[in-house]
PDB file of N, CA and C in Angstrom:
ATOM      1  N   UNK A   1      -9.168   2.381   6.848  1.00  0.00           N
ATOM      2  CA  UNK A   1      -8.079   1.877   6.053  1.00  0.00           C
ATOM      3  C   UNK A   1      -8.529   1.787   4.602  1.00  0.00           C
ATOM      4  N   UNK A   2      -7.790   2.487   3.620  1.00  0.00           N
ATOM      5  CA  UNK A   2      -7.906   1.922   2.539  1.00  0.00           C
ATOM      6  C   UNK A   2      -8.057   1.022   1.583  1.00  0.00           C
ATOM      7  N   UNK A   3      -8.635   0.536   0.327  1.00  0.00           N
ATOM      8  CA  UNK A   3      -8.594  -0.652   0.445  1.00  0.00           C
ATOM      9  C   UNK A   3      -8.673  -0.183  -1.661  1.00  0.00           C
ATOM     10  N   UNK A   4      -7.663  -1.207  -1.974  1.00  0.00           N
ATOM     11  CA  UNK A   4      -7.676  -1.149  -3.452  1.00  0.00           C
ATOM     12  C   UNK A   4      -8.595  -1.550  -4.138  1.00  0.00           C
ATOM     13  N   UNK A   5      -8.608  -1.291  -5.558  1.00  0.00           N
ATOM     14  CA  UNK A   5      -9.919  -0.995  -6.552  1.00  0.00           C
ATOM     15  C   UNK A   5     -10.488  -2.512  -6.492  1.00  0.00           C
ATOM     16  N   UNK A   6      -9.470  -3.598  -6.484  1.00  0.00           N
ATOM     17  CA  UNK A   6     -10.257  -5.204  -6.540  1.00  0.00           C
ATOM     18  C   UNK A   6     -10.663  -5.566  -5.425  1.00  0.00           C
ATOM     19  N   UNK A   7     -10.739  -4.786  -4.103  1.00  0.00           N
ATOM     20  CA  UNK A   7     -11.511  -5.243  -2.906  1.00  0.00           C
ATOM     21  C   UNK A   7     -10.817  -5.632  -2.174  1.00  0.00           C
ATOM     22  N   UNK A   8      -9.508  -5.737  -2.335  1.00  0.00           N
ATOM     23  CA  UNK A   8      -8.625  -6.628  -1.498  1.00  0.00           C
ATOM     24  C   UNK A   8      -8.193  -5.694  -0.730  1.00  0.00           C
ATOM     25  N   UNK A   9      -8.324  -5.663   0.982  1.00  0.00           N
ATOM     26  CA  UNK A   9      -7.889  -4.649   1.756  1.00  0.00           C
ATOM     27  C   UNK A   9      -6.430  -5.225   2.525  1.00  0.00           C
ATOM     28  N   UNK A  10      -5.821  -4.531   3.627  1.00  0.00           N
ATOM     29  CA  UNK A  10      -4.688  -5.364   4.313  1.00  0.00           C
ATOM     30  C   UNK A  10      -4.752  -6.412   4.267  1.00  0.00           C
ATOM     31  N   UNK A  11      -3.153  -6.963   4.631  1.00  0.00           N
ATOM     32  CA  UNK A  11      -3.076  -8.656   4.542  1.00  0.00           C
ATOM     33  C   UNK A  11      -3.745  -9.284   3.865  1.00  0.00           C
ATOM     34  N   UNK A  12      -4.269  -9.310   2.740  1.00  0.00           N
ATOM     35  CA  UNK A  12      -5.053  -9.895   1.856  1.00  0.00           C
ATOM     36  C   UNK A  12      -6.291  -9.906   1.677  1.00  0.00           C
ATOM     37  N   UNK A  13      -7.179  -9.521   2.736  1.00  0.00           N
ATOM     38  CA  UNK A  13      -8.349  -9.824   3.163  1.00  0.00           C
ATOM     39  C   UNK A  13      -9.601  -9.040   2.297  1.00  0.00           C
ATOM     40  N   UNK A  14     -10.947  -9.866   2.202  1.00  0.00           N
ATOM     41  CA  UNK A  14     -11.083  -9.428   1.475  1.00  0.00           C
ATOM     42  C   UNK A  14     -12.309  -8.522   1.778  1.00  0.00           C
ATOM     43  N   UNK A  15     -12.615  -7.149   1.293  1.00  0.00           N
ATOM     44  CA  UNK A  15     -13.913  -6.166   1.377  1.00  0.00           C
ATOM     45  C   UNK A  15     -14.573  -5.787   0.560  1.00  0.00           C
ATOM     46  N   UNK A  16     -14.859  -5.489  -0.370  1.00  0.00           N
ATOM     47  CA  UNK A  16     -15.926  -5.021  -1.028  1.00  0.00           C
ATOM     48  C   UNK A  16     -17.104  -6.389  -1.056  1.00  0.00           C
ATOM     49  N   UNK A  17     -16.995  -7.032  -2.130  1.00  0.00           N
ATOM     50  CA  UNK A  17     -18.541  -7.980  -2.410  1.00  0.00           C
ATOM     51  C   UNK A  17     -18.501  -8.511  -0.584  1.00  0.00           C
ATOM     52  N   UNK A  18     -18.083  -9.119  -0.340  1.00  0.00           N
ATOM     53  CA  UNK A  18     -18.767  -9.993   1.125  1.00  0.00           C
ATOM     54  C   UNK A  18     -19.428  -8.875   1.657  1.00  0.00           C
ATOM     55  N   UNK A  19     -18.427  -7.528   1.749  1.00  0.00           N
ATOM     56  CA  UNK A  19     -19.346  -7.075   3.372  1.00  0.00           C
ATOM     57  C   UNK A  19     -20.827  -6.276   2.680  1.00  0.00           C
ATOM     58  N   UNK A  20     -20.626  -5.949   1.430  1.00  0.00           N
ATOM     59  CA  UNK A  20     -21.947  -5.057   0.987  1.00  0.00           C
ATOM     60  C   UNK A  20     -22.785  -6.118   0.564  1.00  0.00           C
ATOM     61  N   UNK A  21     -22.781  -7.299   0.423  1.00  0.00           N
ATOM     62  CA  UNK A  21     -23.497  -8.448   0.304  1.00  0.00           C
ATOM     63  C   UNK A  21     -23.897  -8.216   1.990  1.00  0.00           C
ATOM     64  N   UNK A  22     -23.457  -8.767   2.870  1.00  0.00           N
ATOM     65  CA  UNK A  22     -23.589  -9.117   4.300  1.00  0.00           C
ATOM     66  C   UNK A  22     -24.425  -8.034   4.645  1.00  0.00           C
ATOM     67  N   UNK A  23     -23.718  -6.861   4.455  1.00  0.00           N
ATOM     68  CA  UNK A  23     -24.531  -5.458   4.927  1.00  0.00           C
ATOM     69  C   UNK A  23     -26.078  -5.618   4.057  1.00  0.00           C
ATOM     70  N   UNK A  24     -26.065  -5.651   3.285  1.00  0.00           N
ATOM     71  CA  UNK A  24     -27.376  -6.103   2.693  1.00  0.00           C
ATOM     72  C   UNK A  24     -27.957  -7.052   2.759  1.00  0.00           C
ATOM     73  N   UNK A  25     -28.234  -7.887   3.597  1.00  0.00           N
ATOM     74  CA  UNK A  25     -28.695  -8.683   4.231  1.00  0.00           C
ATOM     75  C   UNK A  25     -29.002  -8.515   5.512  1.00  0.00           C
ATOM     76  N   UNK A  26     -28.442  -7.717   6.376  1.00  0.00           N
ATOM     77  CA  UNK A  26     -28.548  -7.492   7.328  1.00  0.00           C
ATOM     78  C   UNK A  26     -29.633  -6.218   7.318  1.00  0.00           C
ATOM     79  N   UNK A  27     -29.823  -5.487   6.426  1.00  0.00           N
ATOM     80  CA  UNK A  27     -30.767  -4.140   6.290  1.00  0.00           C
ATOM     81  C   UNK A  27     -32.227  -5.310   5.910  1.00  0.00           C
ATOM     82  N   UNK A  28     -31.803  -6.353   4.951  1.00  0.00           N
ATOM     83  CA  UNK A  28     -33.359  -6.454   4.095  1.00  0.00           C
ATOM     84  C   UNK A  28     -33.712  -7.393   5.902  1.00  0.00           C
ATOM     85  N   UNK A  29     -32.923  -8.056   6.369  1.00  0.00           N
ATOM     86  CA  UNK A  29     -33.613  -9.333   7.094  1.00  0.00           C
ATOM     87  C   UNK A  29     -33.631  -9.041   8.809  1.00  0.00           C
ATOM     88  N   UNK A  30     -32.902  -7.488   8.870  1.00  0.00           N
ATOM     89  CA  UNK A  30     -33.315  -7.051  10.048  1.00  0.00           C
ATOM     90  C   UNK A  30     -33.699  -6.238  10.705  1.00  0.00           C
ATOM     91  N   UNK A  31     -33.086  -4.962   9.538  1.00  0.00           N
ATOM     92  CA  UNK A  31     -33.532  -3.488   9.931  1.00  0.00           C
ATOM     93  C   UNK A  31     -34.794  -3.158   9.248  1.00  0.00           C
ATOM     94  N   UNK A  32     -35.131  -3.700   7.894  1.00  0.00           N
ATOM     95  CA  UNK A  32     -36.294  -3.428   7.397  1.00  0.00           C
ATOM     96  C   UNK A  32     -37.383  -3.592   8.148  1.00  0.00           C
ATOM     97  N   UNK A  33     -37.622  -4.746   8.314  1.00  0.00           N
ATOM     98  CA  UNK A  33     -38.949  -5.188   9.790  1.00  0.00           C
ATOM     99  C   UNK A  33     -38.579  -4.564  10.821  1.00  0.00           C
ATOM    100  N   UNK A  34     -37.608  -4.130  11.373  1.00  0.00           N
ATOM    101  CA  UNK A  34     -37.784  -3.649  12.519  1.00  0.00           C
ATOM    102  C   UNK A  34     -38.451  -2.362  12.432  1.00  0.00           C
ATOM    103  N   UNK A  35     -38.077  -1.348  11.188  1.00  0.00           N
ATOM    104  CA  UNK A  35     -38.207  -0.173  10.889  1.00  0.00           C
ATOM    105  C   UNK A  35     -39.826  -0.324  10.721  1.00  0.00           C
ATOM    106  N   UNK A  36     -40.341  -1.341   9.977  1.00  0.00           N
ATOM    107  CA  UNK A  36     -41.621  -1.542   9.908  1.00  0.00           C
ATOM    108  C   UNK A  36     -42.515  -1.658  11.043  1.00  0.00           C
ATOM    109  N   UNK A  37     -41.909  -2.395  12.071  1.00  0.00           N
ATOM    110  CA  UNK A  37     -42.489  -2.644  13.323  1.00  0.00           C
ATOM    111  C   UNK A  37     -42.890  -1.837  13.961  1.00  0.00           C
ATOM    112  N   UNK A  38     -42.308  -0.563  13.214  1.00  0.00           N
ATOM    113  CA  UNK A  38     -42.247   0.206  14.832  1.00  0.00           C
ATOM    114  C   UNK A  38     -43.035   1.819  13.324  1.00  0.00           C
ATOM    115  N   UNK A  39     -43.554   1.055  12.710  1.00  0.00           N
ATOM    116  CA  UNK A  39     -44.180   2.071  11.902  1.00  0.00           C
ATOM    117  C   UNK A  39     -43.390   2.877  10.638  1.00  0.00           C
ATOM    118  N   UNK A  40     -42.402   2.712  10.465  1.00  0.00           N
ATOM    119  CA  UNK A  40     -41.820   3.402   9.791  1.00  0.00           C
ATOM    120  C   UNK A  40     -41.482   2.875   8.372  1.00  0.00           C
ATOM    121  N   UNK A  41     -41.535   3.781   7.523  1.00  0.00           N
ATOM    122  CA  UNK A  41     -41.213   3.115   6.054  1.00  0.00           C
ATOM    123  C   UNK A  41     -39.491   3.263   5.464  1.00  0.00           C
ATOM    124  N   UNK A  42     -38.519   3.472   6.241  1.00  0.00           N
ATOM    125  CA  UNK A  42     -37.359   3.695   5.802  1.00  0.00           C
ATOM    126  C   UNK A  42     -36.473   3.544   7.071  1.00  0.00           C
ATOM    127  N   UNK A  43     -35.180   3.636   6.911  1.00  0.00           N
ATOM    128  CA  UNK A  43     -34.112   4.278   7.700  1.00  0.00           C
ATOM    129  C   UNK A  43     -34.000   5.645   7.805  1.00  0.00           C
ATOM    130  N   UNK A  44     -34.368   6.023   6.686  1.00  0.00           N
ATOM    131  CA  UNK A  44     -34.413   7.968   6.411  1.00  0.00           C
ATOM    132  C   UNK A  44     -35.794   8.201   7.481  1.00  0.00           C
ATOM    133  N   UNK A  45     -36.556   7.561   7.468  1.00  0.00           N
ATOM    134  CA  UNK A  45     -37.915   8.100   8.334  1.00  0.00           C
ATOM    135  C   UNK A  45     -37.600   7.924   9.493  1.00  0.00           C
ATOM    136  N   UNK A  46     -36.549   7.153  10.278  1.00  0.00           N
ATOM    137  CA  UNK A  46     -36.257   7.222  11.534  1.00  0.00           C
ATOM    138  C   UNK A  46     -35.172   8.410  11.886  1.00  0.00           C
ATOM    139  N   UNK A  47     -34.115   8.405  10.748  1.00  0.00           N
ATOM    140  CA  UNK A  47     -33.814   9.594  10.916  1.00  0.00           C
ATOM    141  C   UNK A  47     -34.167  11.282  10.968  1.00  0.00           C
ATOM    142  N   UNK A  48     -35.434  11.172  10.102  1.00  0.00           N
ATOM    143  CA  UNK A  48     -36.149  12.356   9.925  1.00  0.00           C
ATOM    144  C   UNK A  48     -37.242  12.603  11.168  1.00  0.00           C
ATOM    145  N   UNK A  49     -37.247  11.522  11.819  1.00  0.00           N
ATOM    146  CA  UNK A  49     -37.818  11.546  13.294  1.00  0.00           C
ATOM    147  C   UNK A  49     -36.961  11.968  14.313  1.00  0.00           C
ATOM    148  N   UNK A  50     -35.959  11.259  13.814  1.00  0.00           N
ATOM    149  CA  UNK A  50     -35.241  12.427  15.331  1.00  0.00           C
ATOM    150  C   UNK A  50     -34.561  12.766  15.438  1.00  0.00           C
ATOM    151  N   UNK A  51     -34.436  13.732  13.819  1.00  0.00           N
ATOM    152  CA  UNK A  51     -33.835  14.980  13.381  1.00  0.00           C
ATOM    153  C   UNK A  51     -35.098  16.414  14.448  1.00  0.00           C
ATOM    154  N   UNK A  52     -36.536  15.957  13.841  1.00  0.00           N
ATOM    155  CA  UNK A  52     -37.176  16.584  14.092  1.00  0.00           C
ATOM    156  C   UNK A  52     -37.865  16.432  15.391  1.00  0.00           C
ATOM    157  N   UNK A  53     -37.566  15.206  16.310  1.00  0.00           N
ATOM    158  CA  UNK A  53     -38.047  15.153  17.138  1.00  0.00           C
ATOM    159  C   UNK A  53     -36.872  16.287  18.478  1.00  0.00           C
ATOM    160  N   UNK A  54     -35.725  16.415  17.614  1.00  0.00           N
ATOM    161  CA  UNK A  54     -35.115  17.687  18.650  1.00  0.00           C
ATOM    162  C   UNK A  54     -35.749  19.211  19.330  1.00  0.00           C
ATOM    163  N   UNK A  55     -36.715  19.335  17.679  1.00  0.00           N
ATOM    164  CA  UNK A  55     -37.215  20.391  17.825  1.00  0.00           C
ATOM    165  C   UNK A  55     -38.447  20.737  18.617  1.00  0.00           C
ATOM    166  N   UNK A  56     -38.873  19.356  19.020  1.00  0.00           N
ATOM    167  CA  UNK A  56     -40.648  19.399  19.628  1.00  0.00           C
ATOM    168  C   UNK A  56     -40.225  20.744  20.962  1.00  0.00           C
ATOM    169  N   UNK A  57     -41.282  21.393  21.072  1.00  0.00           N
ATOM    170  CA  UNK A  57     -41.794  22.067  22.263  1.00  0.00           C
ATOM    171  C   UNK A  57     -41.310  20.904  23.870  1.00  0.00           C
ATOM    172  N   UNK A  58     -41.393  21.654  24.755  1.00  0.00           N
ATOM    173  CA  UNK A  58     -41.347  21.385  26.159  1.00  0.00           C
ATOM    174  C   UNK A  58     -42.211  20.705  26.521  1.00  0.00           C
ATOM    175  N   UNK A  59     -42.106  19.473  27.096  1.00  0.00           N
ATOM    176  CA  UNK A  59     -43.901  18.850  26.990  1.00  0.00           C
ATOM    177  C   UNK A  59     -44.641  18.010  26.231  1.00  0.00           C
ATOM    178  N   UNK A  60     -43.405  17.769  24.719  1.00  0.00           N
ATOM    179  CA  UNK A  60     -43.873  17.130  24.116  1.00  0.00           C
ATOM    180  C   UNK A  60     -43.593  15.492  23.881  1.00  0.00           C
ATOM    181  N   UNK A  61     -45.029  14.734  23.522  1.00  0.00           N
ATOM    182  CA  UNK A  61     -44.904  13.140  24.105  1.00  0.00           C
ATOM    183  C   UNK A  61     -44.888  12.725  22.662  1.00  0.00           C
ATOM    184  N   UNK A  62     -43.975  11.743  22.507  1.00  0.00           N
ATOM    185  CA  UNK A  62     -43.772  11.186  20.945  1.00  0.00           C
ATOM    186  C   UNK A  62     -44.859   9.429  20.728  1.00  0.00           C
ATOM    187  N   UNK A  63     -45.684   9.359  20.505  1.00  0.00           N
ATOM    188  CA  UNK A  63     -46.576   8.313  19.832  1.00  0.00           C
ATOM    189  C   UNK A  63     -46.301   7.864  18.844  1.00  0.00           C
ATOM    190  N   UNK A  64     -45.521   6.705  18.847  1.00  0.00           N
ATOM    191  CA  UNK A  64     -44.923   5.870  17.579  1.00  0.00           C
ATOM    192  C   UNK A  64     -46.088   4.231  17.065  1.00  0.00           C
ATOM    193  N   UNK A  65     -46.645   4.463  16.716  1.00  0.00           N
ATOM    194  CA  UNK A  65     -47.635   3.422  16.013  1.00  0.00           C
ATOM    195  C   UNK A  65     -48.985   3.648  16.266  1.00  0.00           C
ATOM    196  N   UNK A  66     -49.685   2.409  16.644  1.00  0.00           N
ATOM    197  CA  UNK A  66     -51.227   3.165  16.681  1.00  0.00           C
ATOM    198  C   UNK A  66     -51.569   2.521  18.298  1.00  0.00           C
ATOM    199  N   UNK A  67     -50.662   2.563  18.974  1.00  0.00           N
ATOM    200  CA  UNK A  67     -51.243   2.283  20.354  1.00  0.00           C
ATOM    201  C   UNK A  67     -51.622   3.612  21.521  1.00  0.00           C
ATOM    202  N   UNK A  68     -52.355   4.017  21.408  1.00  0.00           N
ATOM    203  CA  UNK A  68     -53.001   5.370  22.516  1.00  0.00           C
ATOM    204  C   UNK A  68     -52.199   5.521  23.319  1.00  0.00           C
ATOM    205  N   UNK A  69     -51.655   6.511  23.800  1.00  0.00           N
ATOM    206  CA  UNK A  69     -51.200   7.090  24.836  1.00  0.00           C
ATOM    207  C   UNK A  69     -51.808   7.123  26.198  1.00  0.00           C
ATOM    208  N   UNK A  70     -51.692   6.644  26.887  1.00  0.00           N
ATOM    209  CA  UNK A  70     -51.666   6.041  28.692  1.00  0.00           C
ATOM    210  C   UNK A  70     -51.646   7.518  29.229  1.00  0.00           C
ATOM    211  N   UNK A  71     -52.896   7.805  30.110  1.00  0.00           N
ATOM    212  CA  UNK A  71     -52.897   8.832  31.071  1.00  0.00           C
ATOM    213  C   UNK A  71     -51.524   9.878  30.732  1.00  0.00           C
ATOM    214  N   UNK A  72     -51.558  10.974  29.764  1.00  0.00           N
ATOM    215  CA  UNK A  72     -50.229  12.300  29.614  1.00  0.00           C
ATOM    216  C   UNK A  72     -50.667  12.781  30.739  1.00  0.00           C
ATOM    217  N   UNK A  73     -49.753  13.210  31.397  1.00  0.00           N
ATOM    218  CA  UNK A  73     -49.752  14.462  32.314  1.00  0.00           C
ATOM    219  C   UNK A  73     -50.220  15.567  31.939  1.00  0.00           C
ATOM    220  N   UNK A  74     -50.196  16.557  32.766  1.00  0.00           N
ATOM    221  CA  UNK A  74     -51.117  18.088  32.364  1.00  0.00           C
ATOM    222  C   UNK A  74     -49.479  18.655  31.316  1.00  0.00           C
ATOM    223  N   UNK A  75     -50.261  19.499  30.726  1.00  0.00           N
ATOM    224  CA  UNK A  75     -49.544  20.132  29.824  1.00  0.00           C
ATOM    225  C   UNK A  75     -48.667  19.588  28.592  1.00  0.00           C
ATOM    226  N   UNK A  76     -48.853  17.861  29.026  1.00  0.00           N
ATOM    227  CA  UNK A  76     -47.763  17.097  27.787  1.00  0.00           C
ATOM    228  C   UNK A  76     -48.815  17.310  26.313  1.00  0.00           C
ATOM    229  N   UNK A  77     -47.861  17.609  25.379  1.00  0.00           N
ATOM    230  CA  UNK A  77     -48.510  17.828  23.926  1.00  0.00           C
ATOM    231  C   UNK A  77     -48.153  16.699  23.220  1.00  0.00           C
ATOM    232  N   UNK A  78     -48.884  15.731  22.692  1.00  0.00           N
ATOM    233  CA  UNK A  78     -49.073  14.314  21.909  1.00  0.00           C
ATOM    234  C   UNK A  78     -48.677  15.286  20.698  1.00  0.00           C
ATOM    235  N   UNK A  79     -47.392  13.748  19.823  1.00  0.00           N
ATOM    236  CA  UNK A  79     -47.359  14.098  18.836  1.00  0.00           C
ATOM    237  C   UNK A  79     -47.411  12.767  18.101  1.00  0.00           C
ATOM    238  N   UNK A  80     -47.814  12.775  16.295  1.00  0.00           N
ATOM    239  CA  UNK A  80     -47.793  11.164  15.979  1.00  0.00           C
ATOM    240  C   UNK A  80     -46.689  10.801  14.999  1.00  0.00           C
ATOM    241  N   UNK A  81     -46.182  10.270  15.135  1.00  0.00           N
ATOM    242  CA  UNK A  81     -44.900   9.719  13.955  1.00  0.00           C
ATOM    243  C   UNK A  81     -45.506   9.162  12.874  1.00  0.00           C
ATOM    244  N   UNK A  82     -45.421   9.824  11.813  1.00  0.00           N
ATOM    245  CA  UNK A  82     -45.986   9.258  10.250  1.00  0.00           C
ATOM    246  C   UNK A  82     -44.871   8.434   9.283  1.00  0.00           C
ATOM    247  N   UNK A  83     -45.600   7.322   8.713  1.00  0.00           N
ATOM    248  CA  UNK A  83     -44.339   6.059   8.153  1.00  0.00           C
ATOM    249  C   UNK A  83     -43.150   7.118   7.916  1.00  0.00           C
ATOM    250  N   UNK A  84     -43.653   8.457   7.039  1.00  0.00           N
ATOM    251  CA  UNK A  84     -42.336   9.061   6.665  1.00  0.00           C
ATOM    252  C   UNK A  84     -41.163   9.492   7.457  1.00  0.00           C
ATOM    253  N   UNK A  85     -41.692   9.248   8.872  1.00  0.00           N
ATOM    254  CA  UNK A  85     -40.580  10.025   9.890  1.00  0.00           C
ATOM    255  C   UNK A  85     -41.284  11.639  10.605  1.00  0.00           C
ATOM    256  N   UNK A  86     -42.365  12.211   9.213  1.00  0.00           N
ATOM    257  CA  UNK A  86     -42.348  13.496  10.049  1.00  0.00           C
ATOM    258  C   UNK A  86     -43.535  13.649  11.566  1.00  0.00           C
ATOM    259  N   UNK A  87     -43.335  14.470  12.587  1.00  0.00           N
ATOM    260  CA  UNK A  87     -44.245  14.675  13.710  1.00  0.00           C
ATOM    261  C   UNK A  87     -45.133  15.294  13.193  1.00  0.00           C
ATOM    262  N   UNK A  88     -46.487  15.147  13.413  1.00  0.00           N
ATOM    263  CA  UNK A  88     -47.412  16.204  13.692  1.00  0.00           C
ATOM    264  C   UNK A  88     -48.365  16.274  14.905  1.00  0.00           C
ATOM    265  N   UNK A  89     -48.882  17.174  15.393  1.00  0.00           N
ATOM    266  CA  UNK A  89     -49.203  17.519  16.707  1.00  0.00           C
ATOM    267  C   UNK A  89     -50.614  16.762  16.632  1.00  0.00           C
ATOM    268  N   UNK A  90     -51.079  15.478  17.602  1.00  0.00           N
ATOM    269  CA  UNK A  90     -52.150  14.500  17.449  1.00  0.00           C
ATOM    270  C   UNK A  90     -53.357  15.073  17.949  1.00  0.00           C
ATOM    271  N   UNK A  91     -54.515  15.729  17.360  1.00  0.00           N
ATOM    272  CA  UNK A  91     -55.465  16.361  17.554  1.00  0.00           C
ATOM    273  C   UNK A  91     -56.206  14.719  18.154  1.00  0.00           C
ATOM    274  N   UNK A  92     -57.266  14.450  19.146  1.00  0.00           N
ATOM    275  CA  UNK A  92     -58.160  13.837  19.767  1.00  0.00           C
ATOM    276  C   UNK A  92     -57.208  12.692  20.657  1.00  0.00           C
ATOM    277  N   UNK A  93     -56.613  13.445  21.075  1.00  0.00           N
ATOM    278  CA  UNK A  93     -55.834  12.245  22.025  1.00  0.00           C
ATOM    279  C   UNK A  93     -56.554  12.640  23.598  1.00  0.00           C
ATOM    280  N   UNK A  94     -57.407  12.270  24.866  1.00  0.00           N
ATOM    281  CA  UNK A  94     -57.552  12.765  25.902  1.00  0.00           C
ATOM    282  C   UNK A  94     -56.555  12.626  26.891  1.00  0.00           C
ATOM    283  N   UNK A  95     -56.174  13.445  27.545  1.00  0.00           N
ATOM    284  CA  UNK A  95     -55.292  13.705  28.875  1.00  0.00           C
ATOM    285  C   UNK A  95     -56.092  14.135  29.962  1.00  0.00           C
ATOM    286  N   UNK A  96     -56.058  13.584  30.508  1.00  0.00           N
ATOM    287  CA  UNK A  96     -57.057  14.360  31.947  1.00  0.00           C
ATOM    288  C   UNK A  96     -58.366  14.481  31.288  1.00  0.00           C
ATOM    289  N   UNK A  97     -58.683  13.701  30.907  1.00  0.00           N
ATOM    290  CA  UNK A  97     -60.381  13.908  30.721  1.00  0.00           C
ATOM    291  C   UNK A  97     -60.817  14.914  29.621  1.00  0.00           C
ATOM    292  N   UNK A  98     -59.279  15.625  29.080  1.00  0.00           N
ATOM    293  CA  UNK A  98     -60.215  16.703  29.036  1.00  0.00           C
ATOM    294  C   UNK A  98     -59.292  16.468  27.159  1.00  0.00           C
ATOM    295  N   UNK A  99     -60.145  16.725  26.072  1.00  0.00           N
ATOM    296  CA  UNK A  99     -59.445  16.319  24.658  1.00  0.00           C
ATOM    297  C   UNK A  99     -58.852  17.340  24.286  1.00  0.00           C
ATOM    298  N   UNK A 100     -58.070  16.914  22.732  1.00  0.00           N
ATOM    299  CA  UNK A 100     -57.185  18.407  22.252  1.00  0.00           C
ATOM    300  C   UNK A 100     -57.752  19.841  21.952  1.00  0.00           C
ATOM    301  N   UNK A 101     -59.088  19.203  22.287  1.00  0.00           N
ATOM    302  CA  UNK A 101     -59.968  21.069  22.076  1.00  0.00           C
ATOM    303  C   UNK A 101     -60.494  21.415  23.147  1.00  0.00           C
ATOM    304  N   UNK A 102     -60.177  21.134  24.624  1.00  0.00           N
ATOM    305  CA  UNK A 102     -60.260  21.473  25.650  1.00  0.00           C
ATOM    306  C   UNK A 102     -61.880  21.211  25.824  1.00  0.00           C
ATOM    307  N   UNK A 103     -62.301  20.106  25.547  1.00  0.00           N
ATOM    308  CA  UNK A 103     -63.709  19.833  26.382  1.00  0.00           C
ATOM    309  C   UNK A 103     -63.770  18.510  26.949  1.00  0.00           C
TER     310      UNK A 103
END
């Protein structure tokens, strides 16, 4: 719904300052830390995660912070999520005993 240039939308009510106030408050006091929590430095870096996490290979295991990956199965390929959002393929992770350079 539309809403005229002084904020005032249907029936009187009002939108612009409250809700982009509210909405901004709600990014600094809930999405920010969360985004942080979980490693990430943005909203764009979660999106740029899984924009690109569509594209991973068959097999591939997504590692979001710095907690090791638990026994992968044969053939799963570790990847690590960087604050920015992008994957890269996690060289020294072991699976089966055996590390990313096959010894």
């Amino acid at each position: 719904m539309p809403s005229n240039k002084s904020g005032v939308g249907p029936a009187g009510s009002l939108w612009g300052a409250q809700i982009t106030s509210a909405s901004r408050a709600v990014i600094r006091d809930v999405l920010a830390p969360t985004y942080a929590g979980l490693g990430f430095e943005s909203r764009a870096a979660v999106k740029r995660a899984a924009r690109e996490g569509w594209d991973l290979p068959n097999g591939a295991v997504i590692q979001v912070g710095d907690e090791p990956l638990p026994g992968l199965s044969e053939g799963a390929v570790p990847y690590k999520v960087n604050p920015d959002g992008s994957l890269v393929p996690f060289a020294g992770v072991i699976a089966n005993g055996v590390d990313a350079d096959g010894d």
